[in-house]
PDB file of N, CA and C in Angstrom:
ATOM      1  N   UNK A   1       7.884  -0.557  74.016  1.00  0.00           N
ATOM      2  CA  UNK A   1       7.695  -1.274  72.776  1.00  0.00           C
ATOM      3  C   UNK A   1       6.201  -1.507  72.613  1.00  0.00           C
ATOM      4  N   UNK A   2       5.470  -1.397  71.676  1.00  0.00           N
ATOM      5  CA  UNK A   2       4.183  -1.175  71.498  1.00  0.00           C
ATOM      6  C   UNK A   2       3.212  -0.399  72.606  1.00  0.00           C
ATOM      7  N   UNK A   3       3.915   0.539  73.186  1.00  0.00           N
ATOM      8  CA  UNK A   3       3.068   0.866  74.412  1.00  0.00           C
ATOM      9  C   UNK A   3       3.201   0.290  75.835  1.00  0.00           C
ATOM     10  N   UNK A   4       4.676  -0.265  75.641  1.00  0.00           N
ATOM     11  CA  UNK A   4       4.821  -1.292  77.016  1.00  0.00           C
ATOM     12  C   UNK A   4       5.625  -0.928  77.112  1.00  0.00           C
ATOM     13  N   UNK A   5       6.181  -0.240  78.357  1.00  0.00           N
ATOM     14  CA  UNK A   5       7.593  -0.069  79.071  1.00  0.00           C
ATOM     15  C   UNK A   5       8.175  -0.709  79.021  1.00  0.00           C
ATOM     16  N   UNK A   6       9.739  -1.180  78.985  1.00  0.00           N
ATOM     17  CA  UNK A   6       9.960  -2.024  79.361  1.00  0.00           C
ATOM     18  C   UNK A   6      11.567  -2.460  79.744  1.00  0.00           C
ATOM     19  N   UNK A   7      11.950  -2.978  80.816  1.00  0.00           N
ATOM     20  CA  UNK A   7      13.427  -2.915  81.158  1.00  0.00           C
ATOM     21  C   UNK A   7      14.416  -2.460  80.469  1.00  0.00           C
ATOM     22  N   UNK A   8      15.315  -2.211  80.234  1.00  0.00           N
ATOM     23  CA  UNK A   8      16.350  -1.729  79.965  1.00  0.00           C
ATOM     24  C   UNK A   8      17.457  -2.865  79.765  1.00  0.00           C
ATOM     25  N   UNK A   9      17.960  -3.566  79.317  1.00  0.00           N
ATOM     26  CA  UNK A   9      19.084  -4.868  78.945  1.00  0.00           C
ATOM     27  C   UNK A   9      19.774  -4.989  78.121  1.00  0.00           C
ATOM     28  N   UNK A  10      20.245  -3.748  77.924  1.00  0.00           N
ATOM     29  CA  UNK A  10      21.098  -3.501  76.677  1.00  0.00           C
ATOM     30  C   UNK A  10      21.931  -1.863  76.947  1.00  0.00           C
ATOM     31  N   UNK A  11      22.958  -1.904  76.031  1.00  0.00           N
ATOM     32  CA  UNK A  11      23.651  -0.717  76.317  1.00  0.00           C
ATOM     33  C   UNK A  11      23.171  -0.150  75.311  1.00  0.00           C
ATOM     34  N   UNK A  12      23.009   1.247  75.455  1.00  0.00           N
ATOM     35  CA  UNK A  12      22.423   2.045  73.953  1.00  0.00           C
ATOM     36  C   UNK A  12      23.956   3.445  73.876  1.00  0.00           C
ATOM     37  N   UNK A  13      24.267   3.072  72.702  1.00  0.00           N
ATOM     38  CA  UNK A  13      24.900   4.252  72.194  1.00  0.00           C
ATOM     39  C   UNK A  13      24.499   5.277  71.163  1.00  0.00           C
ATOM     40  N   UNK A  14      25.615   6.873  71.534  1.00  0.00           N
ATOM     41  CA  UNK A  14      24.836   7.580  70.192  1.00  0.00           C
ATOM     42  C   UNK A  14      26.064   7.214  68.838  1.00  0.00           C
ATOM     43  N   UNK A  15      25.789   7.122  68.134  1.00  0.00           N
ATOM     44  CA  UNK A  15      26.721   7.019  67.123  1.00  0.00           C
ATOM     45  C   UNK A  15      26.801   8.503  66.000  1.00  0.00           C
ATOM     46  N   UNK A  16      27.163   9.386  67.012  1.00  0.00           N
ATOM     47  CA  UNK A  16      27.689  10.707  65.930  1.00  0.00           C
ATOM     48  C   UNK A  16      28.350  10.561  64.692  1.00  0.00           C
ATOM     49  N   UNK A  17      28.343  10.957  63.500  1.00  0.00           N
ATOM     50  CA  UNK A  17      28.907  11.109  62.318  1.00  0.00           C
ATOM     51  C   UNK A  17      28.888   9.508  61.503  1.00  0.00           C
ATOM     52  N   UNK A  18      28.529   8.195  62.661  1.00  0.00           N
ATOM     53  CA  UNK A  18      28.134   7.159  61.567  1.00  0.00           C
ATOM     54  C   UNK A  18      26.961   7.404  60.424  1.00  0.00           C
ATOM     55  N   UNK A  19      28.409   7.130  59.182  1.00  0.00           N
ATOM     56  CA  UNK A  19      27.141   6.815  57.749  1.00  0.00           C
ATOM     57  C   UNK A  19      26.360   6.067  57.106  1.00  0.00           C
ATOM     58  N   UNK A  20      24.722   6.209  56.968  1.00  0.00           N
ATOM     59  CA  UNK A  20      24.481   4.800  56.705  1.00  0.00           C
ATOM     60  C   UNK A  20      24.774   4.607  55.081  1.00  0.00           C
ATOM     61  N   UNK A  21      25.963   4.908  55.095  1.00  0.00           N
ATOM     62  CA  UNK A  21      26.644   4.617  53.376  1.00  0.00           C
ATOM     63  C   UNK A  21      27.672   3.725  53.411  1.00  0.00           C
ATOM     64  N   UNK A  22      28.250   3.418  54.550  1.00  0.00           N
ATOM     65  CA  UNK A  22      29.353   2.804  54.823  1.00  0.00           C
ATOM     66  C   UNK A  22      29.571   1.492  54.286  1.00  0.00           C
ATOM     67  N   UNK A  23      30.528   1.373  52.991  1.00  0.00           N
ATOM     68  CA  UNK A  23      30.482   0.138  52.293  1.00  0.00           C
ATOM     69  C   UNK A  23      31.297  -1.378  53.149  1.00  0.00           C
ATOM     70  N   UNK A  24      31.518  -2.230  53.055  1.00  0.00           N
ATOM     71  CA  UNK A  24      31.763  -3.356  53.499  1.00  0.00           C
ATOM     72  C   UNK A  24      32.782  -3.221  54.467  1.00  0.00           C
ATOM     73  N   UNK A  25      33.846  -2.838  53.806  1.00  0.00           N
ATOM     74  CA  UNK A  25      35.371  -2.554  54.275  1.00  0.00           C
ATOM     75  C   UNK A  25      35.077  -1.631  55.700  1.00  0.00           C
ATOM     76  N   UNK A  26      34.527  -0.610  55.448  1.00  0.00           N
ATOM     77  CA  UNK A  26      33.913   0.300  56.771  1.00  0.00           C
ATOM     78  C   UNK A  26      33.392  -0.366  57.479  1.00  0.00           C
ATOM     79  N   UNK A  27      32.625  -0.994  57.550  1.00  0.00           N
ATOM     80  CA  UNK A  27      31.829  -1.689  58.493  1.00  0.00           C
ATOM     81  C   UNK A  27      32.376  -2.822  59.007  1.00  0.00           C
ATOM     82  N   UNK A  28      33.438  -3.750  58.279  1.00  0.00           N
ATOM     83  CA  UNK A  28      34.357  -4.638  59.456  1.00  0.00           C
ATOM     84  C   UNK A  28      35.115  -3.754  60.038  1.00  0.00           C
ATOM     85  N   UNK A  29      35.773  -2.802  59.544  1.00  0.00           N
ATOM     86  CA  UNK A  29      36.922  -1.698  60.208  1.00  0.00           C
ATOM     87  C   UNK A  29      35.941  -1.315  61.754  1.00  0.00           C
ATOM     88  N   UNK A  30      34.602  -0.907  61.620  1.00  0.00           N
ATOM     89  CA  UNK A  30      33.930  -0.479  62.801  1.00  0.00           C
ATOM     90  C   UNK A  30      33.771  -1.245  63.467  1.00  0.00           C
ATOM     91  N   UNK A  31      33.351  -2.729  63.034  1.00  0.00           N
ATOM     92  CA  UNK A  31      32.982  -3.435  64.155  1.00  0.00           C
ATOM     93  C   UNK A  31      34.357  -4.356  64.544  1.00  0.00           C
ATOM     94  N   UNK A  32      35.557  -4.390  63.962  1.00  0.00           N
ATOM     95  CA  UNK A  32      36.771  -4.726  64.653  1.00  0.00           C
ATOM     96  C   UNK A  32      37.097  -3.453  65.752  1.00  0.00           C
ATOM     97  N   UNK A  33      36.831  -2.430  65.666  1.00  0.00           N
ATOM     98  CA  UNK A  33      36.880  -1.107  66.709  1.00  0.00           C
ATOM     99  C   UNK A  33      36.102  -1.548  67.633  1.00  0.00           C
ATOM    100  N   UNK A  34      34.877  -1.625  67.726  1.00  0.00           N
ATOM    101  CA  UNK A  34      33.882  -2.311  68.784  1.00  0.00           C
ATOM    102  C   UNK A  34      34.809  -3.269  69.404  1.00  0.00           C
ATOM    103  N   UNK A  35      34.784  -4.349  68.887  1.00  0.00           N
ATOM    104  CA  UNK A  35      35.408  -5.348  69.694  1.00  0.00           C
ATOM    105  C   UNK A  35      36.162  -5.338  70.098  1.00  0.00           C
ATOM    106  N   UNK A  36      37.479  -4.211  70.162  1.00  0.00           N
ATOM    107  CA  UNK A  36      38.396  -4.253  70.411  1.00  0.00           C
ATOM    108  C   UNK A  36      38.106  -3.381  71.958  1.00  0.00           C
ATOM    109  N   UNK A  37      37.067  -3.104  71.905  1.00  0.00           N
ATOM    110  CA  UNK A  37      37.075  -2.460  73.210  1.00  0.00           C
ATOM    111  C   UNK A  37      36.105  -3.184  74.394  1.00  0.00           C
ATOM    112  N   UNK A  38      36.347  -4.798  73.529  1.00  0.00           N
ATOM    113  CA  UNK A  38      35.113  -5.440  74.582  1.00  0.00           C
ATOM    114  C   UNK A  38      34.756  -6.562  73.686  1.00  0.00           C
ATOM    115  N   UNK A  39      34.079  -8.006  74.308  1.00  0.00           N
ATOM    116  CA  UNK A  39      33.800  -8.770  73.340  1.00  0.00           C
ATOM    117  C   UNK A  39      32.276  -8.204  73.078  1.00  0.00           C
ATOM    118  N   UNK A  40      31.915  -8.510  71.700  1.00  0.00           N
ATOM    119  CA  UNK A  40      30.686  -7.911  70.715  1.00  0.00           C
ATOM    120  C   UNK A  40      29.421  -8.897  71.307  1.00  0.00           C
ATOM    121  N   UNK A  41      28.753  -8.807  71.256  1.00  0.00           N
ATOM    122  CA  UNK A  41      27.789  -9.624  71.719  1.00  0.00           C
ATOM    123  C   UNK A  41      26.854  -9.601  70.137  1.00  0.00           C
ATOM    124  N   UNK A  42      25.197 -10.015  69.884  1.00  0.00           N
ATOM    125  CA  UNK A  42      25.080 -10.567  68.770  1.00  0.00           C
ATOM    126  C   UNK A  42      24.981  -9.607  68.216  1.00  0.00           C
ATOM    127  N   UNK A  43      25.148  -9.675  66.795  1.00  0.00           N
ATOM    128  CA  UNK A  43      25.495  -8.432  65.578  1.00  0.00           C
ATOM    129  C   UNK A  43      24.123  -8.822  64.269  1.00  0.00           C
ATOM    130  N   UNK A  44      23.387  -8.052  64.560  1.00  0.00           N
ATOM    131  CA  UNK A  44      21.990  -8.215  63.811  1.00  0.00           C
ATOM    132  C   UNK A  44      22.321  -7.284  62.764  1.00  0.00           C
ATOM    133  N   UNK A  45      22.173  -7.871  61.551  1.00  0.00           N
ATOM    134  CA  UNK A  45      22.129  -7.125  60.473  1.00  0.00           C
ATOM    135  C   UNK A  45      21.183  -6.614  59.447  1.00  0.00           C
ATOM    136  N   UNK A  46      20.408  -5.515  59.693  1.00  0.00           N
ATOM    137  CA  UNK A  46      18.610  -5.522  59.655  1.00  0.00           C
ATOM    138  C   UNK A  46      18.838  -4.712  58.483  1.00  0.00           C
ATOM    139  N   UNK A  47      19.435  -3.848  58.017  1.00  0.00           N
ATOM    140  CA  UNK A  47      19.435  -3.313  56.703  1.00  0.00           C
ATOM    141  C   UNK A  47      20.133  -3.781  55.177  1.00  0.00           C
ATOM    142  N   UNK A  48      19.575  -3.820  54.168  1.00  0.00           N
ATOM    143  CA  UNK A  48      20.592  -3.999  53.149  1.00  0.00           C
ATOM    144  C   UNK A  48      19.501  -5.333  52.505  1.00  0.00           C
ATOM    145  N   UNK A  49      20.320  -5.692  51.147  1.00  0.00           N
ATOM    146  CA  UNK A  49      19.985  -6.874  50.362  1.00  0.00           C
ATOM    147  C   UNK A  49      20.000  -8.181  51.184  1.00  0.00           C
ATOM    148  N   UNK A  50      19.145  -8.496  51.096  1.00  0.00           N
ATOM    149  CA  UNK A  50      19.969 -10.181  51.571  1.00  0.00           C
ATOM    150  C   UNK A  50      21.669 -10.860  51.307  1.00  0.00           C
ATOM    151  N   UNK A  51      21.589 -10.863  49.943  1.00  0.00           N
ATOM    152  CA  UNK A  51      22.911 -11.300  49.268  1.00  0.00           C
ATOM    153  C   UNK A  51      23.995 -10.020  49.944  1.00  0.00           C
ATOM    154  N   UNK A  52      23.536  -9.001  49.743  1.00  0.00           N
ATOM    155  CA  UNK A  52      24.538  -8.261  50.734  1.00  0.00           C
ATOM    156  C   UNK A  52      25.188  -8.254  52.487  1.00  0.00           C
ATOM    157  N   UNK A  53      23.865  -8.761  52.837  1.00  0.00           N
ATOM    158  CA  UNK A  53      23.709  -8.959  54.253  1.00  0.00           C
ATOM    159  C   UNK A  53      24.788 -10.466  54.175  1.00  0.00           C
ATOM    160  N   UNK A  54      24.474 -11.346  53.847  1.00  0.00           N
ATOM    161  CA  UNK A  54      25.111 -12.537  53.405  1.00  0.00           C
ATOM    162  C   UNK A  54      26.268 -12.590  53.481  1.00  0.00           C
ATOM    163  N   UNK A  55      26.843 -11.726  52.499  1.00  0.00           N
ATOM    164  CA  UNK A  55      28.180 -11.382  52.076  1.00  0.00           C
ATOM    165  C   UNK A  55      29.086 -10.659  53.600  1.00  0.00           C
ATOM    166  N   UNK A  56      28.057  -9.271  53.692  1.00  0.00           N
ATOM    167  CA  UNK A  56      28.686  -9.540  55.329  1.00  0.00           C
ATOM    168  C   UNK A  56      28.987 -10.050  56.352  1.00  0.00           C
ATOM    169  N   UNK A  57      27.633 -10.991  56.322  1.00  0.00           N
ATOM    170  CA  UNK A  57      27.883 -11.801  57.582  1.00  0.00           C
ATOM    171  C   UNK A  57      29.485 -12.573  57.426  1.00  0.00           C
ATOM    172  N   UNK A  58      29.443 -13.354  56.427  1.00  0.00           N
ATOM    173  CA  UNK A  58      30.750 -13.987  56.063  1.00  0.00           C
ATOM    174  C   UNK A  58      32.001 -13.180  56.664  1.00  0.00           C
ATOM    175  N   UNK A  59      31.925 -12.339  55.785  1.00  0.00           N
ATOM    176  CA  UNK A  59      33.274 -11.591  56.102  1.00  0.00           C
ATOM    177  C   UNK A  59      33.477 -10.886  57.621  1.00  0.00           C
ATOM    178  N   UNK A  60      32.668 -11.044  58.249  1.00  0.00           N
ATOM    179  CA  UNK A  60      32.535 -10.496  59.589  1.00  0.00           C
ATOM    180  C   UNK A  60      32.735 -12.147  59.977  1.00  0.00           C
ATOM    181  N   UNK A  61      32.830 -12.803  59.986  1.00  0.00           N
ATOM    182  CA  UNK A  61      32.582 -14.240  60.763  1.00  0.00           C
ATOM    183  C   UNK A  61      34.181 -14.532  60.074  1.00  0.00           C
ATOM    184  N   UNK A  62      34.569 -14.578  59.183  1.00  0.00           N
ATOM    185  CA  UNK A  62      35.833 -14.339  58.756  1.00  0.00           C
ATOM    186  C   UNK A  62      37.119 -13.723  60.049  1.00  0.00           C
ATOM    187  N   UNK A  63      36.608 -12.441  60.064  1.00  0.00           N
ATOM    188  CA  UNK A  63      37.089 -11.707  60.777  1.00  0.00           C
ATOM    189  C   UNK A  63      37.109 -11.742  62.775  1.00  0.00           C
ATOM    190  N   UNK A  64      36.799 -12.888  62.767  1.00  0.00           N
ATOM    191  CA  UNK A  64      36.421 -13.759  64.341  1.00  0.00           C
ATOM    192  C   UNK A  64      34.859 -13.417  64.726  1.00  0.00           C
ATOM    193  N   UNK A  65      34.196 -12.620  64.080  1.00  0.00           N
ATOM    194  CA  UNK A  65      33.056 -11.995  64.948  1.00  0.00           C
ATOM    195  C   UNK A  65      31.807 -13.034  64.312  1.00  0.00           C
ATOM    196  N   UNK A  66      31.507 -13.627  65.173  1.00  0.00           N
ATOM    197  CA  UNK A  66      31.222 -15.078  64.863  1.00  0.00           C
ATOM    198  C   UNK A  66      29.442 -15.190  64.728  1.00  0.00           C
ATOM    199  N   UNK A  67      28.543 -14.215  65.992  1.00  0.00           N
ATOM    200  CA  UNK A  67      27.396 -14.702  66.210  1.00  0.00           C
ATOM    201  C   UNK A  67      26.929 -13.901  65.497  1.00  0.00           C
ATOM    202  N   UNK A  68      26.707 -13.502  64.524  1.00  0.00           N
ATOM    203  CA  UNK A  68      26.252 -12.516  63.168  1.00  0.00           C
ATOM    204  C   UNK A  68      24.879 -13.075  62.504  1.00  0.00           C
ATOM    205  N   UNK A  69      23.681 -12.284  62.290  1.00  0.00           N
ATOM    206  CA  UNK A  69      22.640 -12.890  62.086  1.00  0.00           C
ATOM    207  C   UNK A  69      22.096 -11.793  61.209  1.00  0.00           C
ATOM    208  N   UNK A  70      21.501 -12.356  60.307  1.00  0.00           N
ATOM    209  CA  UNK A  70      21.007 -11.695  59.342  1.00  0.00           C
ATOM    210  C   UNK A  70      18.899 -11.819  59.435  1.00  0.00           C
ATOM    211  N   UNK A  71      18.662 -11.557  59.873  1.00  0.00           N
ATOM    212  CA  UNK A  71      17.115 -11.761  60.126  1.00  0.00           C
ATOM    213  C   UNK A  71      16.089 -11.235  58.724  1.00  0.00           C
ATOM    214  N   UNK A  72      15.426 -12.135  58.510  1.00  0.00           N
ATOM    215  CA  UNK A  72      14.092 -11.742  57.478  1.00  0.00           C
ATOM    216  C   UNK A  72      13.341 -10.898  58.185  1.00  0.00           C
ATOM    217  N   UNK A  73      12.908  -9.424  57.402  1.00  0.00           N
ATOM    218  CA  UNK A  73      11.614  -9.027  57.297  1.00  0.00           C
ATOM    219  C   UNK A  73      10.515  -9.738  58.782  1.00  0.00           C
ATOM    220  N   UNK A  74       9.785  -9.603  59.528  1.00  0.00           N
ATOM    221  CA  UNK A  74       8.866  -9.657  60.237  1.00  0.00           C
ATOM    222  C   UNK A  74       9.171 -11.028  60.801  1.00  0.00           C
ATOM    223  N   UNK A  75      10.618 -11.172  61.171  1.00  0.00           N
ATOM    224  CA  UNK A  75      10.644 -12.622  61.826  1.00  0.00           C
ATOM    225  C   UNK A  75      11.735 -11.750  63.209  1.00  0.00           C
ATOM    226  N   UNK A  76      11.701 -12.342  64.266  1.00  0.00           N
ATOM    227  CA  UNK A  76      12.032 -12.475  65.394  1.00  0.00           C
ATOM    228  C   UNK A  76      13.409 -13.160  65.542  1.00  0.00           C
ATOM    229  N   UNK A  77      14.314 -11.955  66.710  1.00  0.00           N
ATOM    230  CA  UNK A  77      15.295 -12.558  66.998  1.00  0.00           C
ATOM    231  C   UNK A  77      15.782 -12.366  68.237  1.00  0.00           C
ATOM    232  N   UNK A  78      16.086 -13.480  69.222  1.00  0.00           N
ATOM    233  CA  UNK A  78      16.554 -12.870  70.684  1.00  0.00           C
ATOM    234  C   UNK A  78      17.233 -12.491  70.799  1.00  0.00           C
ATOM    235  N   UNK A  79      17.459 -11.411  71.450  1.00  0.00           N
ATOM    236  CA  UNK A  79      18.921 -10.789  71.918  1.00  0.00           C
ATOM    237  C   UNK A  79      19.029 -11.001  73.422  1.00  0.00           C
TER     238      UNK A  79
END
């Protein structure tokens, strides 16, 4: 990350044939698939409108998946 190595603390997957078109409905359908194979850990939602992001978070927090974060532009979030 900027030129700094740095540990590894996270699982990285490839996600073959995911679209980044995938409207609302798709995207709880995927991330109820995720979870179902494990509890989700935090769910950062870095693309899209705000009011859209918004709208997801809800309906994903709806849907039990609870620690859902929608982050501004050049602000910081721990994972």
């Amino acid at each position: 990350i900027f030129g700094v190595e740095r540990d590894l603390r996270a699982e990285v997957a490839v996600l073959n044939g995911f679209s980044a078109h995938a409207d609302q409905k798709d995207l709880v359908a995927y991330a109820k698939a995720l979870e179902a194979r494990g509890p989700l850990g935090r769910v950062a939602l870095v693309h899209g409108e705000p009011d859209a992001q918004e709208s997801l978070k809800a309906k994903l927090r709806e849907h039990g998946i609870d620690d859902v974060h929608a982050p501004r532009p050049m602000t910081s979030l721990e994972v």
